[in-house]
PDB file of N, CA and C in Angstrom:
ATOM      1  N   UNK A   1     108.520 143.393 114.739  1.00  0.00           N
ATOM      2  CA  UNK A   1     107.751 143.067 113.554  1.00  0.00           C
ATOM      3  C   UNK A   1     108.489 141.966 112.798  1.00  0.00           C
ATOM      4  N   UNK A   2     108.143 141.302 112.847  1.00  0.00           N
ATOM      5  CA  UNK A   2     108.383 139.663 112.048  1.00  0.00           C
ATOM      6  C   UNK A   2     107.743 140.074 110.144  1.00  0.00           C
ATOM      7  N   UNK A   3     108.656 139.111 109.669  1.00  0.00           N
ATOM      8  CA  UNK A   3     108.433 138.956 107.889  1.00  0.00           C
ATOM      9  C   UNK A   3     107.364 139.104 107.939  1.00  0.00           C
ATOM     10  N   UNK A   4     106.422 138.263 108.340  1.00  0.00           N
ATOM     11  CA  UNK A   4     105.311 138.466 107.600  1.00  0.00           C
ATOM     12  C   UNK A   4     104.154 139.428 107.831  1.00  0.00           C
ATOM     13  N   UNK A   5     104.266 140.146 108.868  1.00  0.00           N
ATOM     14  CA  UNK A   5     103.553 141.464 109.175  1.00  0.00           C
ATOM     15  C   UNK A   5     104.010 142.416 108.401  1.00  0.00           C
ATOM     16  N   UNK A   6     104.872 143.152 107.396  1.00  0.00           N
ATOM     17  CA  UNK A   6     105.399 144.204 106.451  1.00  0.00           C
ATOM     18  C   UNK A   6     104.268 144.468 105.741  1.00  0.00           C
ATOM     19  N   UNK A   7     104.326 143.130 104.955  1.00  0.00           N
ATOM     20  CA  UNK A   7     103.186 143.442 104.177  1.00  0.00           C
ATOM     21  C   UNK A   7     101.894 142.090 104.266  1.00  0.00           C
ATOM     22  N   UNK A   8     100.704 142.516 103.449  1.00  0.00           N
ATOM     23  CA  UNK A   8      99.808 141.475 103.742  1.00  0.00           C
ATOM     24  C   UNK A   8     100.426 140.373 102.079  1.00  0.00           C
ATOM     25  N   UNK A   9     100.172 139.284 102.709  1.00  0.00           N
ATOM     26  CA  UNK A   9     100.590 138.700 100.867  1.00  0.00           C
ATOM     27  C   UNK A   9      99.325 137.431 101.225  1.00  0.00           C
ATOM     28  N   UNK A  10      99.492 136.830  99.929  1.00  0.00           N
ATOM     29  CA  UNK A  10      98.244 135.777  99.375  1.00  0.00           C
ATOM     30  C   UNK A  10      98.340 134.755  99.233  1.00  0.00           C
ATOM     31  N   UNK A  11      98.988 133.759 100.148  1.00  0.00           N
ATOM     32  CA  UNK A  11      99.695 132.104  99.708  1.00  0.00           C
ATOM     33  C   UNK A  11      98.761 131.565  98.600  1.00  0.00           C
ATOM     34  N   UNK A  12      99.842 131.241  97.834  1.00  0.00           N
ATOM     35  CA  UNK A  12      98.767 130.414  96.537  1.00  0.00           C
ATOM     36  C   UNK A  12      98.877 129.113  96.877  1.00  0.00           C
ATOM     37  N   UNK A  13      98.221 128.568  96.397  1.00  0.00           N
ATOM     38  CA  UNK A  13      97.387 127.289  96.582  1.00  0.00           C
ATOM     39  C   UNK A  13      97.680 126.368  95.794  1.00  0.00           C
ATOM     40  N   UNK A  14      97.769 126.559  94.276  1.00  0.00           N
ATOM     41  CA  UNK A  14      98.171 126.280  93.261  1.00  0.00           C
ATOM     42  C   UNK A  14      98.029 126.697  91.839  1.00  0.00           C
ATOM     43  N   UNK A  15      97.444 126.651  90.521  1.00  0.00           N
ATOM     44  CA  UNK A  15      98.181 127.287  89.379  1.00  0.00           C
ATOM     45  C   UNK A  15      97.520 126.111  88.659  1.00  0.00           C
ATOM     46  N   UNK A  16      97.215 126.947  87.155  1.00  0.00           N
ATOM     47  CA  UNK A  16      96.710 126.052  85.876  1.00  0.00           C
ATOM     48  C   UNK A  16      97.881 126.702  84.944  1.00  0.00           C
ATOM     49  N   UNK A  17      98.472 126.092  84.187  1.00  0.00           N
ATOM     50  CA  UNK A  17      99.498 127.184  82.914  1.00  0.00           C
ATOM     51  C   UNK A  17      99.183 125.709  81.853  1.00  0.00           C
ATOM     52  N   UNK A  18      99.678 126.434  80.715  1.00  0.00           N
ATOM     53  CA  UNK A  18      99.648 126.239  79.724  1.00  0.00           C
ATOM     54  C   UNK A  18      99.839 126.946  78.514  1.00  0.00           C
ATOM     55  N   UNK A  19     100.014 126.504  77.261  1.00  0.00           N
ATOM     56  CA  UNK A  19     100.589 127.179  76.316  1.00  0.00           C
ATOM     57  C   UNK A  19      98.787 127.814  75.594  1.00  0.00           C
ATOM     58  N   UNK A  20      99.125 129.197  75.375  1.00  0.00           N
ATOM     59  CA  UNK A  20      98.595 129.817  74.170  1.00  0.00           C
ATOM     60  C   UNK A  20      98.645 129.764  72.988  1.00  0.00           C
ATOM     61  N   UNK A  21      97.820 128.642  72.180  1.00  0.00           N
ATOM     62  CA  UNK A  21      98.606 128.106  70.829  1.00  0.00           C
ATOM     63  C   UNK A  21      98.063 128.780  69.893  1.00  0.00           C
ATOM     64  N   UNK A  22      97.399 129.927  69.979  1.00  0.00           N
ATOM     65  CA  UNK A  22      97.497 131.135  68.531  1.00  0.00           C
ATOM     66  C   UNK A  22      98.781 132.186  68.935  1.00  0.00           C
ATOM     67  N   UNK A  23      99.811 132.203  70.180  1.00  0.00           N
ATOM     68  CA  UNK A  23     100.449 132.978  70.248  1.00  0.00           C
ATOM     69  C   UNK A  23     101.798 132.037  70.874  1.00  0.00           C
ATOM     70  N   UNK A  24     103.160 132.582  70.868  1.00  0.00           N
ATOM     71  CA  UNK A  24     103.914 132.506  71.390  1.00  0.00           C
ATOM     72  C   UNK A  24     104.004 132.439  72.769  1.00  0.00           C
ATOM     73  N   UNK A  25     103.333 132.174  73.600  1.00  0.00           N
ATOM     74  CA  UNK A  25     103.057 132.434  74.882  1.00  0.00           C
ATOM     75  C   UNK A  25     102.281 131.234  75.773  1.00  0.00           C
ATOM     76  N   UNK A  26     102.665 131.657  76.984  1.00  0.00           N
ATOM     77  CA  UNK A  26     101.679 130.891  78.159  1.00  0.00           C
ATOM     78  C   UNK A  26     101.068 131.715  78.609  1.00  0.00           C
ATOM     79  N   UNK A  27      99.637 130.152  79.431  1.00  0.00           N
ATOM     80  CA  UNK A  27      98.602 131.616  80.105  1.00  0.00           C
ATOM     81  C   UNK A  27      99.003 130.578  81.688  1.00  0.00           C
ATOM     82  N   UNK A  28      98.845 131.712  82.858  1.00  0.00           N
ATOM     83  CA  UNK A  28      99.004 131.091  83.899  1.00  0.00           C
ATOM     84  C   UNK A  28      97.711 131.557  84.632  1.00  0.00           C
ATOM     85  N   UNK A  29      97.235 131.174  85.812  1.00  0.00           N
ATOM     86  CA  UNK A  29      96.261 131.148  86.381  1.00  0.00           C
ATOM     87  C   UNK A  29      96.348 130.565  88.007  1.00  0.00           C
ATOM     88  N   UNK A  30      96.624 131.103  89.194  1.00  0.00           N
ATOM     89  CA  UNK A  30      96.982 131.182  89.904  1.00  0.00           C
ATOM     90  C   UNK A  30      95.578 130.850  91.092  1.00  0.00           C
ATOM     91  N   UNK A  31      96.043 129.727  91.773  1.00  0.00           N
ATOM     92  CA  UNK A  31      95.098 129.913  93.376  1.00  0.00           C
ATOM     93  C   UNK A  31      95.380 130.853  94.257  1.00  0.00           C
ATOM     94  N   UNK A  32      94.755 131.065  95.297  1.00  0.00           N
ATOM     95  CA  UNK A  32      95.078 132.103  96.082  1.00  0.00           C
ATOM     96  C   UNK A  32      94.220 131.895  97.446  1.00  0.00           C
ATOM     97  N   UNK A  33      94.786 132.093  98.719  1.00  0.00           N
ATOM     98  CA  UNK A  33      94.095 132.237  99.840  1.00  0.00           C
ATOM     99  C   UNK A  33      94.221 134.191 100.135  1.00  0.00           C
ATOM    100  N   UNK A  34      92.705 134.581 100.269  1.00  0.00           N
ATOM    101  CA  UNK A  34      92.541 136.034 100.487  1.00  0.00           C
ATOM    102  C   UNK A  34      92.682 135.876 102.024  1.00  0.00           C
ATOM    103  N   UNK A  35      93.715 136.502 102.761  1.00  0.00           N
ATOM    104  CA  UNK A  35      93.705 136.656 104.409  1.00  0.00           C
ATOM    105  C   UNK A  35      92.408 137.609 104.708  1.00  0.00           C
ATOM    106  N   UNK A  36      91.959 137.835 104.198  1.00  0.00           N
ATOM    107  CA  UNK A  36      91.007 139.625 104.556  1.00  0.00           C
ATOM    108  C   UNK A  36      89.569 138.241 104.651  1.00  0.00           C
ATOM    109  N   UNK A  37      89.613 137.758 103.574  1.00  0.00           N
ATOM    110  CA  UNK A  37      88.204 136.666 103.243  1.00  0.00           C
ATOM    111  C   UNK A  37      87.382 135.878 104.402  1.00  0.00           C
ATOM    112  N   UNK A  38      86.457 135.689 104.283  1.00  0.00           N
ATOM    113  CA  UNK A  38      85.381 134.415 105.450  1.00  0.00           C
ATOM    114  C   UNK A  38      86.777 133.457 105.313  1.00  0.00           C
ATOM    115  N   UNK A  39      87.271 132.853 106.210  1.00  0.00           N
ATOM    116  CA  UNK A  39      87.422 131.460 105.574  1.00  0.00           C
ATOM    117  C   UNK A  39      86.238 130.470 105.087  1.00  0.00           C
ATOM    118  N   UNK A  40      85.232 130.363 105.370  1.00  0.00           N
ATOM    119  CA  UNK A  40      84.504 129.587 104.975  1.00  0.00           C
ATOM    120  C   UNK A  40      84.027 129.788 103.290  1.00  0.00           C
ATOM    121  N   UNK A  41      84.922 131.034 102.494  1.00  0.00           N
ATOM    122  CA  UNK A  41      85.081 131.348 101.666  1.00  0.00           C
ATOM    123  C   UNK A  41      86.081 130.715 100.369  1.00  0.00           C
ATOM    124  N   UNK A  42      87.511 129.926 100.986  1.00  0.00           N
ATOM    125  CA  UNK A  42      88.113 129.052 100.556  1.00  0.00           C
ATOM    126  C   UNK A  42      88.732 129.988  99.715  1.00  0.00           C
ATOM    127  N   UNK A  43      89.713 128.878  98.450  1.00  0.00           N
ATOM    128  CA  UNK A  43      90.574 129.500  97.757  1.00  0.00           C
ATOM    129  C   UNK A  43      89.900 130.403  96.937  1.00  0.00           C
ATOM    130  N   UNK A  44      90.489 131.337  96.203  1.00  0.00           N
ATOM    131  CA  UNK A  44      90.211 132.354  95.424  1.00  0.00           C
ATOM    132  C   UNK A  44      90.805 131.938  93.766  1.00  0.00           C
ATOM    133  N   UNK A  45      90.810 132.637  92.866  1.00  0.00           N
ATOM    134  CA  UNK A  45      91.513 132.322  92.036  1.00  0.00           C
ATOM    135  C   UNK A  45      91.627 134.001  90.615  1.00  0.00           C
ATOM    136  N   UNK A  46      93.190 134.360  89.974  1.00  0.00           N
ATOM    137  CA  UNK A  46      92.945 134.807  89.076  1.00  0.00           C
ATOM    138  C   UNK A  46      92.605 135.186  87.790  1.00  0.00           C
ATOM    139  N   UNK A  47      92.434 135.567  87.090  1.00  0.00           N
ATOM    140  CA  UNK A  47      92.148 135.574  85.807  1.00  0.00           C
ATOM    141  C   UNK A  47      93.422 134.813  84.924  1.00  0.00           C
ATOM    142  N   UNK A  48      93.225 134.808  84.020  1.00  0.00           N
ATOM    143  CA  UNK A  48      94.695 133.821  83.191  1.00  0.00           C
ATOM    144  C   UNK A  48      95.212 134.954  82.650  1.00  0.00           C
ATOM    145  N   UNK A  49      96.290 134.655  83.404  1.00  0.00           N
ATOM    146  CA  UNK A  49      97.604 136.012  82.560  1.00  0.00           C
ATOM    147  C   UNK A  49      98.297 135.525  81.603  1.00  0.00           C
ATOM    148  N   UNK A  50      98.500 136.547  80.847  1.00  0.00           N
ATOM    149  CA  UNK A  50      99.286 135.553  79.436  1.00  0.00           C
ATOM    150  C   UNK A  50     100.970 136.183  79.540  1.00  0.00           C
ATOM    151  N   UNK A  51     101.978 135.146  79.073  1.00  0.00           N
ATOM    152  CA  UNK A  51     103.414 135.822  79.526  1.00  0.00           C
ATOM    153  C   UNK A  51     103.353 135.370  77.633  1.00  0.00           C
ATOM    154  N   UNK A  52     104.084 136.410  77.497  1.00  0.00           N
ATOM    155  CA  UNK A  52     104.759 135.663  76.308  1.00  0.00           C
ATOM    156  C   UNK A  52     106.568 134.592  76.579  1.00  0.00           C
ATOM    157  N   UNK A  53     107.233 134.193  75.959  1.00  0.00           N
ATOM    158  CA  UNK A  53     107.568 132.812  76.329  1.00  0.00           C
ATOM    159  C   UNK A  53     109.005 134.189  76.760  1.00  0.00           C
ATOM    160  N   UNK A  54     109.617 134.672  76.437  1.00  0.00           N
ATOM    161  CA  UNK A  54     110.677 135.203  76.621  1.00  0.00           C
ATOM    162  C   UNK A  54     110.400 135.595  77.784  1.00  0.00           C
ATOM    163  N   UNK A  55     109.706 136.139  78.367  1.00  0.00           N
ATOM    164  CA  UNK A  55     109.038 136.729  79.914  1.00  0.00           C
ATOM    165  C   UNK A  55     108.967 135.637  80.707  1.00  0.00           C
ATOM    166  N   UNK A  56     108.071 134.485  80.075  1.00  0.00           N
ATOM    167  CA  UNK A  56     108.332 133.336  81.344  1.00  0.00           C
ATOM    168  C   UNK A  56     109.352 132.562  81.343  1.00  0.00           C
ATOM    169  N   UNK A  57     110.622 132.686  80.521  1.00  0.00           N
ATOM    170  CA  UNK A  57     111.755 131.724  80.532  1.00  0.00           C
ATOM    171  C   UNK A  57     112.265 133.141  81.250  1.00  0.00           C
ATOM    172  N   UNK A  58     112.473 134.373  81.331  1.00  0.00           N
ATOM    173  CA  UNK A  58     112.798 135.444  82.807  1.00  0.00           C
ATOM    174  C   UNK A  58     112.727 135.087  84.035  1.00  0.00           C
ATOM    175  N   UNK A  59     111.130 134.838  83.944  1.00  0.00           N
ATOM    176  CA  UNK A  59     110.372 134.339  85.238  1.00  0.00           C
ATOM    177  C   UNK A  59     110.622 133.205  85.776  1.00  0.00           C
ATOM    178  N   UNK A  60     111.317 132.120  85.192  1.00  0.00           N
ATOM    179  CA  UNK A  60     112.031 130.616  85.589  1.00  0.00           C
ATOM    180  C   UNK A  60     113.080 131.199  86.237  1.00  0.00           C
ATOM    181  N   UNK A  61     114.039 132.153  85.429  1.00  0.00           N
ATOM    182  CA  UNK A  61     115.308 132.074  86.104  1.00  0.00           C
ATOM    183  C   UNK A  61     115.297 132.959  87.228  1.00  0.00           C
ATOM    184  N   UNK A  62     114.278 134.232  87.187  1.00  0.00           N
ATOM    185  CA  UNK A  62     114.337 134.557  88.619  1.00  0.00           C
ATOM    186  C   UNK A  62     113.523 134.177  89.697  1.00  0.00           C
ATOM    187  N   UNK A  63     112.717 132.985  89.614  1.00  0.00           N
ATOM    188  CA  UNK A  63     112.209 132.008  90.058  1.00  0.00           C
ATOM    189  C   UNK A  63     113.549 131.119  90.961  1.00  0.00           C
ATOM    190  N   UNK A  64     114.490 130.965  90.034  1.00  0.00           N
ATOM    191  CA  UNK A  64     115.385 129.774  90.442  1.00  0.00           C
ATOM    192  C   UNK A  64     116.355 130.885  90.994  1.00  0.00           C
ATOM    193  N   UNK A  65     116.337 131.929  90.841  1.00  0.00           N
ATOM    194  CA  UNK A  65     117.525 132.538  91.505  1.00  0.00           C
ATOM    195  C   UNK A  65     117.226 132.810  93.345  1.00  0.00           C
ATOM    196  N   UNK A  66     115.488 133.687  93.284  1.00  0.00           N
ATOM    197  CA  UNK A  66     114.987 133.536  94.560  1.00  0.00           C
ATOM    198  C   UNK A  66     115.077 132.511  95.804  1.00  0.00           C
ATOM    199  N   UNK A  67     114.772 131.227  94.859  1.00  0.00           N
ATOM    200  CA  UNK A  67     114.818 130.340  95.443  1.00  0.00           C
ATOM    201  C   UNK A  67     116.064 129.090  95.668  1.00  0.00           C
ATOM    202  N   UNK A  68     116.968 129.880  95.368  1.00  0.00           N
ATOM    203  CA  UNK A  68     118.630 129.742  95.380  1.00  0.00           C
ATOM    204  C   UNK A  68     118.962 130.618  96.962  1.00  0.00           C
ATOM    205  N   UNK A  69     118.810 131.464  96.611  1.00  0.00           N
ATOM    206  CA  UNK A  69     118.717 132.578  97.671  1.00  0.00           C
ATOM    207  C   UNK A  69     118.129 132.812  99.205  1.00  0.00           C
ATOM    208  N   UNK A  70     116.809 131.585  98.796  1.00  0.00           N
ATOM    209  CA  UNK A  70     115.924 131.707 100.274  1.00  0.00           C
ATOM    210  C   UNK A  70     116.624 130.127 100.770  1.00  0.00           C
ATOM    211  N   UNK A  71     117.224 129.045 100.048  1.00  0.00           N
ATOM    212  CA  UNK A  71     117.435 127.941 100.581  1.00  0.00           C
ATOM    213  C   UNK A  71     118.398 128.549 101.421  1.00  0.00           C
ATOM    214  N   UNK A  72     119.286 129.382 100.642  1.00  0.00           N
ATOM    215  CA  UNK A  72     121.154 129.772 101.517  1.00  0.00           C
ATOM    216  C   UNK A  72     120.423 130.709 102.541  1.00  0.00           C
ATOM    217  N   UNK A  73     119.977 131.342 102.947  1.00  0.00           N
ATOM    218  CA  UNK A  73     119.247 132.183 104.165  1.00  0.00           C
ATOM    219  C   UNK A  73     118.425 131.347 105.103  1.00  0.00           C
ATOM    220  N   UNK A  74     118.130 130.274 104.648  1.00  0.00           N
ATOM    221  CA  UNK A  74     117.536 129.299 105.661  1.00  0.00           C
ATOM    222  C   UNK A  74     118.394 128.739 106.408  1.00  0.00           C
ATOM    223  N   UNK A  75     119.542 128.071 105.608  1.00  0.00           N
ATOM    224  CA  UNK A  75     120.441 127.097 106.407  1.00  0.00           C
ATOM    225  C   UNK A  75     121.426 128.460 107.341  1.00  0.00           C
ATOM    226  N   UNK A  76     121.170 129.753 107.193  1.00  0.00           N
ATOM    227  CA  UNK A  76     122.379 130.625 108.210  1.00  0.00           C
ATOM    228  C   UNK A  76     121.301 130.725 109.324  1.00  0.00           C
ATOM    229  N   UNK A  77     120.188 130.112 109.468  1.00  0.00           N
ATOM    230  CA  UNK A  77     119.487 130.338 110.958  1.00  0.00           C
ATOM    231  C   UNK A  77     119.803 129.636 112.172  1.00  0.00           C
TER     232      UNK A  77
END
């Protein structure tokens, strides 16, 4: 069983964000390819989630930590 058979996941596509300017916060909004879907169905997309800003300056750094992490696991192949 290879990575990507564990679980099913949703490659995104791409993403709308922006700031929530009655609140402290961003809203993000995410593309998505559904594997289960027609393809002739195309990208998908979610509702706009709102982070408030302390949550998405979290979400940067464990953003940058992941991806600290998957570069050094690439180059030991």
């Amino acid at each position: 069983m290879n990575e990507f058979t564990r679980f099913t996941f949703y490659p995104v596509t791409g993403w709308h964000i922006g700031p929530l300017n009655t609140h402290q916060a961003l809203v993000v909004k995410f593309g998505y390819i559904d594997p289960d879907a027609p393809h002739e169905q195309g990208p998908q997309e979610t509702l706009f989630l709102g982070l408030p800003l302390e949550m998405a300056k979290k979400l940067v750094a464990s953003l940058s930590e992941h991806i600290d992490y998957a570069e050094k696991m690439g180059t030991q192949h």
